[in-house]
PDB file of N, CA and C in Angstrom:
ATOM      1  N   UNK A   1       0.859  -1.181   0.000  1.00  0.00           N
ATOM      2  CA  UNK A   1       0.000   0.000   0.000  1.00  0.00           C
ATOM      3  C   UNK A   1       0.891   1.224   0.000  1.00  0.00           C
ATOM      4  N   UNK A   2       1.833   1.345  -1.293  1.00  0.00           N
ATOM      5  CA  UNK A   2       2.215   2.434  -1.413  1.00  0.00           C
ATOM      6  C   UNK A   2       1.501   3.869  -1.499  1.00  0.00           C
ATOM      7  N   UNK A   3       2.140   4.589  -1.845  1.00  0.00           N
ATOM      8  CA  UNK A   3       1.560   6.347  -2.527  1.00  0.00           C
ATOM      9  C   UNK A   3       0.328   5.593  -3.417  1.00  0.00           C
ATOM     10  N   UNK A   4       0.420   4.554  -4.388  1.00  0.00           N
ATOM     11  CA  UNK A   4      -0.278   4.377  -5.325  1.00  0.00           C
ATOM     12  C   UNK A   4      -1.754   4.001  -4.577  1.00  0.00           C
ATOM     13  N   UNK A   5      -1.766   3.203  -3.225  1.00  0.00           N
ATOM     14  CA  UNK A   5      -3.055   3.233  -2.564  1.00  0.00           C
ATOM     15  C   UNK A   5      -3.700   3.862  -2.110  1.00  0.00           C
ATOM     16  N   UNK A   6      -2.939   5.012  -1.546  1.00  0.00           N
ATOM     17  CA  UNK A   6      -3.752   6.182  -1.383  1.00  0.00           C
ATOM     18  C   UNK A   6      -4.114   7.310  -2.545  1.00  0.00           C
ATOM     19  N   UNK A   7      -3.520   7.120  -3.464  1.00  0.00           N
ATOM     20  CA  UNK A   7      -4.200   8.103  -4.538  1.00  0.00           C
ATOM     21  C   UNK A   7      -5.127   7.265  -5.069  1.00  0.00           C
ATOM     22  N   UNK A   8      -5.419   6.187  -4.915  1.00  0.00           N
ATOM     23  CA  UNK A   8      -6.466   5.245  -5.941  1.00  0.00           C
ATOM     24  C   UNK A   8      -7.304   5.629  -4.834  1.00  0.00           C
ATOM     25  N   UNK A   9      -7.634   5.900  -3.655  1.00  0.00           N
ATOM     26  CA  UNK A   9      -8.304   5.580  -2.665  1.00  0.00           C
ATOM     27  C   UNK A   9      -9.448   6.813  -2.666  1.00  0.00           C
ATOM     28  N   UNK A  10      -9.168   8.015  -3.847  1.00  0.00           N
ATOM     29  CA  UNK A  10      -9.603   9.182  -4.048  1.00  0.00           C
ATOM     30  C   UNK A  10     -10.729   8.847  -5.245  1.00  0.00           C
ATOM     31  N   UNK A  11     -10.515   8.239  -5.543  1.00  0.00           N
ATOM     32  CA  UNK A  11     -11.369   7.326  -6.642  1.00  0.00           C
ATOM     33  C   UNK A  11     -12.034   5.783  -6.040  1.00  0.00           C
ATOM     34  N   UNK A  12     -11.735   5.175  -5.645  1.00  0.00           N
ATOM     35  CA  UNK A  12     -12.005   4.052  -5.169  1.00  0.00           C
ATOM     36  C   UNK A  12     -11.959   4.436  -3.890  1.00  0.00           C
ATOM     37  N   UNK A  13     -12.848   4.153  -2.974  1.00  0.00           N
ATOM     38  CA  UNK A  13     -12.195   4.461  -1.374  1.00  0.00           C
ATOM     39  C   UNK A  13     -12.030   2.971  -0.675  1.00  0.00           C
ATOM     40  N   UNK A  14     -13.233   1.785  -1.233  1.00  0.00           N
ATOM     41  CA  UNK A  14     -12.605   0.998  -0.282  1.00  0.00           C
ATOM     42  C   UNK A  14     -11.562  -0.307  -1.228  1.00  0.00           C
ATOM     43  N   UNK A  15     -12.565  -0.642  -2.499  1.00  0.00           N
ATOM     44  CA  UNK A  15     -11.470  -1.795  -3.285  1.00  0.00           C
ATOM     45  C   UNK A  15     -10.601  -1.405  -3.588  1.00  0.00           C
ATOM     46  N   UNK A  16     -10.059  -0.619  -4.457  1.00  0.00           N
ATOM     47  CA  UNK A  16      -8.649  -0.145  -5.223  1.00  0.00           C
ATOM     48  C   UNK A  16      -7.818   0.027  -3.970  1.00  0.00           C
ATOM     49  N   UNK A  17      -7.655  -0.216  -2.681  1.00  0.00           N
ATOM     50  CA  UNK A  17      -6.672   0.307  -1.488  1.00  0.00           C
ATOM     51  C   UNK A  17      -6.822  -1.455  -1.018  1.00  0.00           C
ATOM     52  N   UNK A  18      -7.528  -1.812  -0.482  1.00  0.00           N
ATOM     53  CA  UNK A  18      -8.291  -3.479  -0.357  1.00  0.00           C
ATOM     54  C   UNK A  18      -7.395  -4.082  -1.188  1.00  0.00           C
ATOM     55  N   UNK A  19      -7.392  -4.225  -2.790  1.00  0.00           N
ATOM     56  CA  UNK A  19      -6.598  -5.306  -3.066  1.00  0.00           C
ATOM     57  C   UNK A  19      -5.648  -4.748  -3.187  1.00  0.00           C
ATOM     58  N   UNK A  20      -4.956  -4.032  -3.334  1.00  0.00           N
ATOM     59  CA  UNK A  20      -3.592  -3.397  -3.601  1.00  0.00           C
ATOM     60  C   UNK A  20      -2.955  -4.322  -2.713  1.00  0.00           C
ATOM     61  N   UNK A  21      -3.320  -3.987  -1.177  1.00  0.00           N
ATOM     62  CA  UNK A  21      -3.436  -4.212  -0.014  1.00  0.00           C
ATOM     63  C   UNK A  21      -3.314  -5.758   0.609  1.00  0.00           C
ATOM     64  N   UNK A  22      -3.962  -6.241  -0.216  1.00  0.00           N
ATOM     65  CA  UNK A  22      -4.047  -7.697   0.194  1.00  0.00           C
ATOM     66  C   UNK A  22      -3.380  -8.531  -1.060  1.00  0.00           C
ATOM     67  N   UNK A  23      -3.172  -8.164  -2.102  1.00  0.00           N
ATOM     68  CA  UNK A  23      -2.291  -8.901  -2.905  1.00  0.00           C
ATOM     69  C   UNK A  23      -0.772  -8.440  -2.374  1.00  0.00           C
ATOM     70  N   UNK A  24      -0.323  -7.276  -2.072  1.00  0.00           N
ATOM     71  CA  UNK A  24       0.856  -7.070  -1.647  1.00  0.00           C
ATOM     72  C   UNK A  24       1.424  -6.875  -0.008  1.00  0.00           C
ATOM     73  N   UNK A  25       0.931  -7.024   0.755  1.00  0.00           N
ATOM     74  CA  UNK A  25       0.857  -6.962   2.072  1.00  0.00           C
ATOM     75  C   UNK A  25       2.397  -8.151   2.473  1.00  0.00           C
ATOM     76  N   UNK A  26       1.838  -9.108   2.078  1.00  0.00           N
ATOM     77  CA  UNK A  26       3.062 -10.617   2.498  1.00  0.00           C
ATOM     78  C   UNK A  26       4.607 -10.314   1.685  1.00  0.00           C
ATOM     79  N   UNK A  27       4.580  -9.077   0.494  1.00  0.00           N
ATOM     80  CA  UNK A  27       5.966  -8.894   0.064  1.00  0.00           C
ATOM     81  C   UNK A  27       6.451  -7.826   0.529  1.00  0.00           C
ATOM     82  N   UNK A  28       6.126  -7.388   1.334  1.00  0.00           N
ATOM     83  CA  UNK A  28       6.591  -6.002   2.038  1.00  0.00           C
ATOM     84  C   UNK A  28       6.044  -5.606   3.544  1.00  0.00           C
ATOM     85  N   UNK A  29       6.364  -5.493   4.360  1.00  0.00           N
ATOM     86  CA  UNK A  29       6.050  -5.142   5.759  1.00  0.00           C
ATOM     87  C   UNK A  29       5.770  -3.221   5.519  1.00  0.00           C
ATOM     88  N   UNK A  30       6.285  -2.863   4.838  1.00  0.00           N
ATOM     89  CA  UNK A  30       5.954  -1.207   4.758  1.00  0.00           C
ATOM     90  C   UNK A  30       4.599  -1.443   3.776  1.00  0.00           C
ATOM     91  N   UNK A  31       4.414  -2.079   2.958  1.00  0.00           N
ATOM     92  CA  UNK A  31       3.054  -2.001   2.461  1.00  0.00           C
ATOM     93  C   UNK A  31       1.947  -2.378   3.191  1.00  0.00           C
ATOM     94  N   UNK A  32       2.083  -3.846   4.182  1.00  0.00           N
ATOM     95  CA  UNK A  32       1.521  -4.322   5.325  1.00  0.00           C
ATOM     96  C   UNK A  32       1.108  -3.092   6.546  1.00  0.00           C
ATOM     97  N   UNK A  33       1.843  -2.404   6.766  1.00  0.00           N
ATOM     98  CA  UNK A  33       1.772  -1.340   7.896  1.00  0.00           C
ATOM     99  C   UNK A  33       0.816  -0.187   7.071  1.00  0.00           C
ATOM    100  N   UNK A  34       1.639   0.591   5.886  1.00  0.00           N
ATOM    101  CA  UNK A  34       0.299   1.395   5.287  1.00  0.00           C
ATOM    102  C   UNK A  34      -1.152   0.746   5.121  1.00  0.00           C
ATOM    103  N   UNK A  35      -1.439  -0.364   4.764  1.00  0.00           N
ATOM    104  CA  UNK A  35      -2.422  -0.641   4.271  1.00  0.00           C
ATOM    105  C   UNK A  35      -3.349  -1.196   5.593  1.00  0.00           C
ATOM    106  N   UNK A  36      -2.700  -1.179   6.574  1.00  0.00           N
ATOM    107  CA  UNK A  36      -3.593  -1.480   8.268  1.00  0.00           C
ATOM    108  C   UNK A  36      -3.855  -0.069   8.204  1.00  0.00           C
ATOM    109  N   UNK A  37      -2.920   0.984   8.481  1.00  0.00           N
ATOM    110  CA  UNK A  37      -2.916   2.200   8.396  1.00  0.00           C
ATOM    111  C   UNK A  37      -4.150   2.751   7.862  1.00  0.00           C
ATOM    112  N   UNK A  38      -4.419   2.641   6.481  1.00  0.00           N
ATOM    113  CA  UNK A  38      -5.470   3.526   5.949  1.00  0.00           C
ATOM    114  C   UNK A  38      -6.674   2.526   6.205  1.00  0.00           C
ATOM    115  N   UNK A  39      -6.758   1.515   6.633  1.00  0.00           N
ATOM    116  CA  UNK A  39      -8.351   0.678   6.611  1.00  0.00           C
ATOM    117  C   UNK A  39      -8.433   1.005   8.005  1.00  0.00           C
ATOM    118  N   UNK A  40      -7.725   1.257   8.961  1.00  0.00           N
ATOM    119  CA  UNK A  40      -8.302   1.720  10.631  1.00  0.00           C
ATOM    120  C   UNK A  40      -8.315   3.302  10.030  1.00  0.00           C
ATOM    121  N   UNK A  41      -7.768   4.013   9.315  1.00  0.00           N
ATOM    122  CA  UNK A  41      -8.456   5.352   9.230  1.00  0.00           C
ATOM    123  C   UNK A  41      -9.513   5.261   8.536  1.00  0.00           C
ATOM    124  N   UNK A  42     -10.062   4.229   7.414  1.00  0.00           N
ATOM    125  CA  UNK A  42     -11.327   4.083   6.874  1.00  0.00           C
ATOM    126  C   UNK A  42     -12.484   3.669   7.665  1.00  0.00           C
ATOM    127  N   UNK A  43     -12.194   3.039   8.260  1.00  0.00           N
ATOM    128  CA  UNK A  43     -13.033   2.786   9.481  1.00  0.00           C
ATOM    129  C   UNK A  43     -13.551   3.993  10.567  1.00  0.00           C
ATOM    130  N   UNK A  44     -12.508   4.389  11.060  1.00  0.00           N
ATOM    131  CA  UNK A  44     -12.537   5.217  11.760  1.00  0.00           C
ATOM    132  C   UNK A  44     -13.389   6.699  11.548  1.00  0.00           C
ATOM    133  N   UNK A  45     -12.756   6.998  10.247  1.00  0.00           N
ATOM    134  CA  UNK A  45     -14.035   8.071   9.348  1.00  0.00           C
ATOM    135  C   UNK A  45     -15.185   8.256   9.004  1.00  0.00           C
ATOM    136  N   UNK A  46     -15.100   6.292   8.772  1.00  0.00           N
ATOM    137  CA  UNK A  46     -16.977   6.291   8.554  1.00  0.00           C
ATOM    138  C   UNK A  46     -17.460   6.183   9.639  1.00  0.00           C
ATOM    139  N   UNK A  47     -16.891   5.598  10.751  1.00  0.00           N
ATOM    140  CA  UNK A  47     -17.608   5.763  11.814  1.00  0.00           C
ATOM    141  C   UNK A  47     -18.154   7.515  12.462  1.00  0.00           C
ATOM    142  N   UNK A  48     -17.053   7.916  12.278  1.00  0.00           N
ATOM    143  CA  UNK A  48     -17.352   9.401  12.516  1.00  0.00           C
ATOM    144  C   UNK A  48     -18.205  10.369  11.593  1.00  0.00           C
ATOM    145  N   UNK A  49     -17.962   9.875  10.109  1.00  0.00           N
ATOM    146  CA  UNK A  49     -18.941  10.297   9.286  1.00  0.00           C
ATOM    147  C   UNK A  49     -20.727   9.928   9.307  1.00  0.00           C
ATOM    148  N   UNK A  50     -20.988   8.891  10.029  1.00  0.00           N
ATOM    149  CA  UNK A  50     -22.294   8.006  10.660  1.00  0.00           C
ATOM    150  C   UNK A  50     -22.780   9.141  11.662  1.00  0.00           C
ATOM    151  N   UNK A  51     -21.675   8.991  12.753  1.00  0.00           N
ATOM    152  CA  UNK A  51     -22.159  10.169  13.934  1.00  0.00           C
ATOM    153  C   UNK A  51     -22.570  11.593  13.260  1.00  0.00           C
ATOM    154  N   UNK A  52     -21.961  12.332  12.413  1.00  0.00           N
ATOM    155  CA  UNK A  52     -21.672  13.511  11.755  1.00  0.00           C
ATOM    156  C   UNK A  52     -23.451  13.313  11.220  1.00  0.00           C
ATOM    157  N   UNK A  53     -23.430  12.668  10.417  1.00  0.00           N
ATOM    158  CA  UNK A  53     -24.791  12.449  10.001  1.00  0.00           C
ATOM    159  C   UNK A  53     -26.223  12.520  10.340  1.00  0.00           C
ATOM    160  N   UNK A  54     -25.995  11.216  11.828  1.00  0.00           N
ATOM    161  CA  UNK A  54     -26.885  11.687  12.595  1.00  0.00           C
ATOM    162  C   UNK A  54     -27.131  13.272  13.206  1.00  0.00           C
ATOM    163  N   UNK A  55     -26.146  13.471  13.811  1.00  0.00           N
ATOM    164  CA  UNK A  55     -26.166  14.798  14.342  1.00  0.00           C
ATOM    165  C   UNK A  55     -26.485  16.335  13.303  1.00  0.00           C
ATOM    166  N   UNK A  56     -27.187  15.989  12.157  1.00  0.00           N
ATOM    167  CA  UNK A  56     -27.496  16.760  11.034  1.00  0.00           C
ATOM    168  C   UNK A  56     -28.718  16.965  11.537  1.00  0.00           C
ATOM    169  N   UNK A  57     -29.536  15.993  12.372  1.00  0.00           N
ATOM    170  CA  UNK A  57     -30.726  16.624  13.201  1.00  0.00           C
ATOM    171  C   UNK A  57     -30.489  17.840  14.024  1.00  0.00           C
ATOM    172  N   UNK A  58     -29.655  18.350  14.781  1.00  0.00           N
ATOM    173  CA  UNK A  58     -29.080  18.997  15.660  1.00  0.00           C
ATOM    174  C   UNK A  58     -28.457  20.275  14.809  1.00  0.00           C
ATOM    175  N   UNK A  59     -28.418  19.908  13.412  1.00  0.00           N
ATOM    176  CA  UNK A  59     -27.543  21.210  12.485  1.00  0.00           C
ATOM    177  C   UNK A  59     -26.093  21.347  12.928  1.00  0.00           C
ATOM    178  N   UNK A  60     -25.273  20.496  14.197  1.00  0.00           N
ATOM    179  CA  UNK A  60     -24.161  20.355  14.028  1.00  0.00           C
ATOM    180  C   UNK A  60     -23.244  19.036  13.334  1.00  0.00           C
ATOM    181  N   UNK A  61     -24.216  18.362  12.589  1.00  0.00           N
ATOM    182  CA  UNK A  61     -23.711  17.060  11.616  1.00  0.00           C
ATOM    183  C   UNK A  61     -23.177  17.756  10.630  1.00  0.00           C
ATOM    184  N   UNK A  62     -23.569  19.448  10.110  1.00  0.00           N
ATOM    185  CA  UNK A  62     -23.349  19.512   9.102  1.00  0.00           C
ATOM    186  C   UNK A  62     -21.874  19.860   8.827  1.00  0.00           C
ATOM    187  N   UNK A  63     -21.367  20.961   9.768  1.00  0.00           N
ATOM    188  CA  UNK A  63     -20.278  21.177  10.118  1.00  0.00           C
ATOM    189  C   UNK A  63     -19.488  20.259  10.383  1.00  0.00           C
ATOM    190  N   UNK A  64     -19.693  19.019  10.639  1.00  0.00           N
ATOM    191  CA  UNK A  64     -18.988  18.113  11.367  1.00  0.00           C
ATOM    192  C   UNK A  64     -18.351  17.395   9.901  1.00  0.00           C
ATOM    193  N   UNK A  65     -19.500  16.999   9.143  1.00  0.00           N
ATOM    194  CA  UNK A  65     -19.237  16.059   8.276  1.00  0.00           C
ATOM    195  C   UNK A  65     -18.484  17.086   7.293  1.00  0.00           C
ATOM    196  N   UNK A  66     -18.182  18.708   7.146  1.00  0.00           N
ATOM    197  CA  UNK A  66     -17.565  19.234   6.235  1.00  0.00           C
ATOM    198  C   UNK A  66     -16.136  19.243   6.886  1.00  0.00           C
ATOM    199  N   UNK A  67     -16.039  19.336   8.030  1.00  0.00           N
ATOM    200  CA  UNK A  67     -14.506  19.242   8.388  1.00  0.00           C
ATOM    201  C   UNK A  67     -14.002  17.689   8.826  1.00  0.00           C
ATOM    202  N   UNK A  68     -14.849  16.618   8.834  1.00  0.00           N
ATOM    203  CA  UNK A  68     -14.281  15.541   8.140  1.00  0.00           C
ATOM    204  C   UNK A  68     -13.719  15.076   6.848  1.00  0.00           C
ATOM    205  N   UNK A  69     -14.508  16.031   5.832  1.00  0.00           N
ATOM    206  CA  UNK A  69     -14.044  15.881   4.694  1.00  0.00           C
ATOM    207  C   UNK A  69     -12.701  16.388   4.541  1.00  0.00           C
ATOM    208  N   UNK A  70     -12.689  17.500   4.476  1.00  0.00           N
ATOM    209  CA  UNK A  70     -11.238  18.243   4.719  1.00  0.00           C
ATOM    210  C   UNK A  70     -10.449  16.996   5.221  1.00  0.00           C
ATOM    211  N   UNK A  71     -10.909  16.989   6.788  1.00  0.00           N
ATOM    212  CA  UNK A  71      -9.155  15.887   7.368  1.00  0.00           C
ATOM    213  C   UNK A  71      -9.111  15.140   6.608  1.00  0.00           C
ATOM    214  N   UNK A  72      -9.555  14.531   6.110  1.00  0.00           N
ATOM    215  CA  UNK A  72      -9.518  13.165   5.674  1.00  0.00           C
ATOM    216  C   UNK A  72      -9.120  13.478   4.525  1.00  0.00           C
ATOM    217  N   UNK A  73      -9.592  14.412   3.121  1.00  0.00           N
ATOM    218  CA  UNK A  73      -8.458  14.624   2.501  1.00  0.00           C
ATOM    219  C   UNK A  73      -6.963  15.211   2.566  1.00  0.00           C
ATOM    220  N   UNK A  74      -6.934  15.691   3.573  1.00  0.00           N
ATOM    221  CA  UNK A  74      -5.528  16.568   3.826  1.00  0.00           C
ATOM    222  C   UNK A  74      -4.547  15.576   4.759  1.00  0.00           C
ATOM    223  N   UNK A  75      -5.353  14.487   5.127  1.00  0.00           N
ATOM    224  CA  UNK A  75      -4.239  13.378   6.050  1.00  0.00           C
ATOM    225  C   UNK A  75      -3.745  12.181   5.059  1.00  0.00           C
ATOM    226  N   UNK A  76      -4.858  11.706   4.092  1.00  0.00           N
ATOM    227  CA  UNK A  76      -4.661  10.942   3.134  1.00  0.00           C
ATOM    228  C   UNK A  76      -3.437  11.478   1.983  1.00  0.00           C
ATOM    229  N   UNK A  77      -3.887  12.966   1.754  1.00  0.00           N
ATOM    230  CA  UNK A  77      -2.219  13.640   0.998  1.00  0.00           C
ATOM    231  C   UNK A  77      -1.150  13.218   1.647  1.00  0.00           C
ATOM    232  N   UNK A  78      -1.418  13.471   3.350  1.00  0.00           N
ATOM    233  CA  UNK A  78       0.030  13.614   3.881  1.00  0.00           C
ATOM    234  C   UNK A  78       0.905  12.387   3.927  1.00  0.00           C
ATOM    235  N   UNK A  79      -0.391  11.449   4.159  1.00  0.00           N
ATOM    236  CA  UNK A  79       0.080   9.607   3.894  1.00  0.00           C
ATOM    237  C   UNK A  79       0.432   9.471   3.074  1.00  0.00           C
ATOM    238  N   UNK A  80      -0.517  10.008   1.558  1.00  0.00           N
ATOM    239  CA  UNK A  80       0.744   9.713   0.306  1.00  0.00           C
ATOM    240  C   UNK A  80       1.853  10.035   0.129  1.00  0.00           C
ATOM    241  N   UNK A  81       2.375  11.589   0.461  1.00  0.00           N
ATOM    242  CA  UNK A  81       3.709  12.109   0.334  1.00  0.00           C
ATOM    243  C   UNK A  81       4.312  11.660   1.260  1.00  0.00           C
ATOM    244  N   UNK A  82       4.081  10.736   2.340  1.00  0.00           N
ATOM    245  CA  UNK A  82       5.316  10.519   3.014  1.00  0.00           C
ATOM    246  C   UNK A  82       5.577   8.747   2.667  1.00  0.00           C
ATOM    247  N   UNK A  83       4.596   7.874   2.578  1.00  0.00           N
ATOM    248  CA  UNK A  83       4.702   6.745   1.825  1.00  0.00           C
ATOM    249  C   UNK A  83       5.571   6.901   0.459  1.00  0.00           C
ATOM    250  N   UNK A  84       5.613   7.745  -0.003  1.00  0.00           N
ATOM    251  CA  UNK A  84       6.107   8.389  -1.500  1.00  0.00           C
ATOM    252  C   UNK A  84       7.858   8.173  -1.010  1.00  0.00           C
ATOM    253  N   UNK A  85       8.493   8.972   0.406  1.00  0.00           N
ATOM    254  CA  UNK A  85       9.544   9.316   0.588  1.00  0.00           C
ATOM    255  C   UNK A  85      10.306   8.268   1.666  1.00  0.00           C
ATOM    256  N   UNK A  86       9.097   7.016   1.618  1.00  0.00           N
ATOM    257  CA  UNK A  86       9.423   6.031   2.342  1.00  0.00           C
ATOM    258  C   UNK A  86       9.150   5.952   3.898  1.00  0.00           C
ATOM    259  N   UNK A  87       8.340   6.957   4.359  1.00  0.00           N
ATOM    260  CA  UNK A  87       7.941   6.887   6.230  1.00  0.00           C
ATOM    261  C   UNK A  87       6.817   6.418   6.370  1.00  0.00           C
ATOM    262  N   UNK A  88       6.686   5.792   7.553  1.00  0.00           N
ATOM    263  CA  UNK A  88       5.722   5.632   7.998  1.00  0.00           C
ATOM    264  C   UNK A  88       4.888   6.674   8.466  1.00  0.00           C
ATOM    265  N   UNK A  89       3.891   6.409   8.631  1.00  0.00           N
ATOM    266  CA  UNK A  89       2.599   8.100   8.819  1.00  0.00           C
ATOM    267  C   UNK A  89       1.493   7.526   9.779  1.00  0.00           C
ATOM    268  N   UNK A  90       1.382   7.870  10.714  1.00  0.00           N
ATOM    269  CA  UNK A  90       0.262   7.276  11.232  1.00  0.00           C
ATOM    270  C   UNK A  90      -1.244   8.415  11.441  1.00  0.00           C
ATOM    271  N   UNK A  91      -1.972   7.604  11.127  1.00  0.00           N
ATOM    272  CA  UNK A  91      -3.224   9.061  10.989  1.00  0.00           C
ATOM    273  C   UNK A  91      -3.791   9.441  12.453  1.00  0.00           C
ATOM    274  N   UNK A  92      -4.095  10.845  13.000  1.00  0.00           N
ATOM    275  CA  UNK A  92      -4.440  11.455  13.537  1.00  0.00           C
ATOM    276  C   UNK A  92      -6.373  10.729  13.815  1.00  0.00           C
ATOM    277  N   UNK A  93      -5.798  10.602  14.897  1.00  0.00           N
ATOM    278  CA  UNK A  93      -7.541  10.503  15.730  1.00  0.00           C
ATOM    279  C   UNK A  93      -8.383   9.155  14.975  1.00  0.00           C
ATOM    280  N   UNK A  94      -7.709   8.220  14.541  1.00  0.00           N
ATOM    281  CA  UNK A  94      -8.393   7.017  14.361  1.00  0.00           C
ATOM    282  C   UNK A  94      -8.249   5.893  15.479  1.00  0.00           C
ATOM    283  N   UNK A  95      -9.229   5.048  15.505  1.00  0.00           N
ATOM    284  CA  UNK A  95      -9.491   3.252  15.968  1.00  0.00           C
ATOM    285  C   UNK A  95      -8.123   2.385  15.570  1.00  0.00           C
ATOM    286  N   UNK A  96      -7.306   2.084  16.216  1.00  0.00           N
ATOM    287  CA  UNK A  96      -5.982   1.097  15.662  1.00  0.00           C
ATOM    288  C   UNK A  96      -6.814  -0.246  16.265  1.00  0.00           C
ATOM    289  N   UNK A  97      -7.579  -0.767  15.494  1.00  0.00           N
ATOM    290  CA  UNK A  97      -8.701  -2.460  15.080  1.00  0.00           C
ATOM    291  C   UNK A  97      -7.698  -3.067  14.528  1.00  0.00           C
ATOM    292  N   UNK A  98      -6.814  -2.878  13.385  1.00  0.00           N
ATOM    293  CA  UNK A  98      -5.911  -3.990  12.610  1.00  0.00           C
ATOM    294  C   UNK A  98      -4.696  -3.560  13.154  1.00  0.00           C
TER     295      UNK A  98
END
C-alpha cells in the first residue's frame, strides 16, 4: 500500500486500497503497515462520518461532516507524500482495530 493506494483511494475508497493491499501486504512489511494504516483510518471516518450524520438533526452534523471531509483529505495527501519518501505516517484521531 504504497503512494499508489492512497491516490487510488480518491477514486475508489474501499477496493482499489483493499486489493492493492491484500495482494501485496506478504511482500513487504511497509506495504503491510500502510495498508492497516489507511483501513483503521477508513473505518474510523466512517464511523465518525455516521455520527456527523446523525447529528445533522441537531444542524451540528453539518459542520462536522464538512470538516471531516477536509481531514480526511488533507491526512490521506500527507500519507501519500510521506509513503512516497518512504515513512511511515500514522493518521491522527483514528481506531488502531488492525
Amino acid at each position: 500500500m504504497n503512494n499508489l493506494g492512497y491516490i487510488i483511494s480518491f477514486f475508489t475508497a474501499f477496493f482499489g486500497p483493499l486489493i492493492i493491499w491484500l495482494l501485496k501486504k506478504d511482500e513487504s512489511e511497509f506495504i503491510d503497515y500502510h495498508g492497516r494504516e489507511y483501513f483503521n483510518f477508513f473505518i474510523s471516518y466512517s464511523v465518525y462520518g455516521l455520527v456527523s450524520f446523525i447529528l445533522i438533526i441537531v444542524l451540528l452534523g453539518v459542520v462536522l461532516l464538512w470538516l471531516l471531509g477536509i481531514m480526511a483529505m488533507v491526512f490521506t495527501i500527507i500519507a501519500a507524500v510521506k509513503a512516497y519518501s518512504g515513512e511511515h505516517y500514522r493518521f491522527p484521531f483514528i481506531f488502531r482495530l488492525l
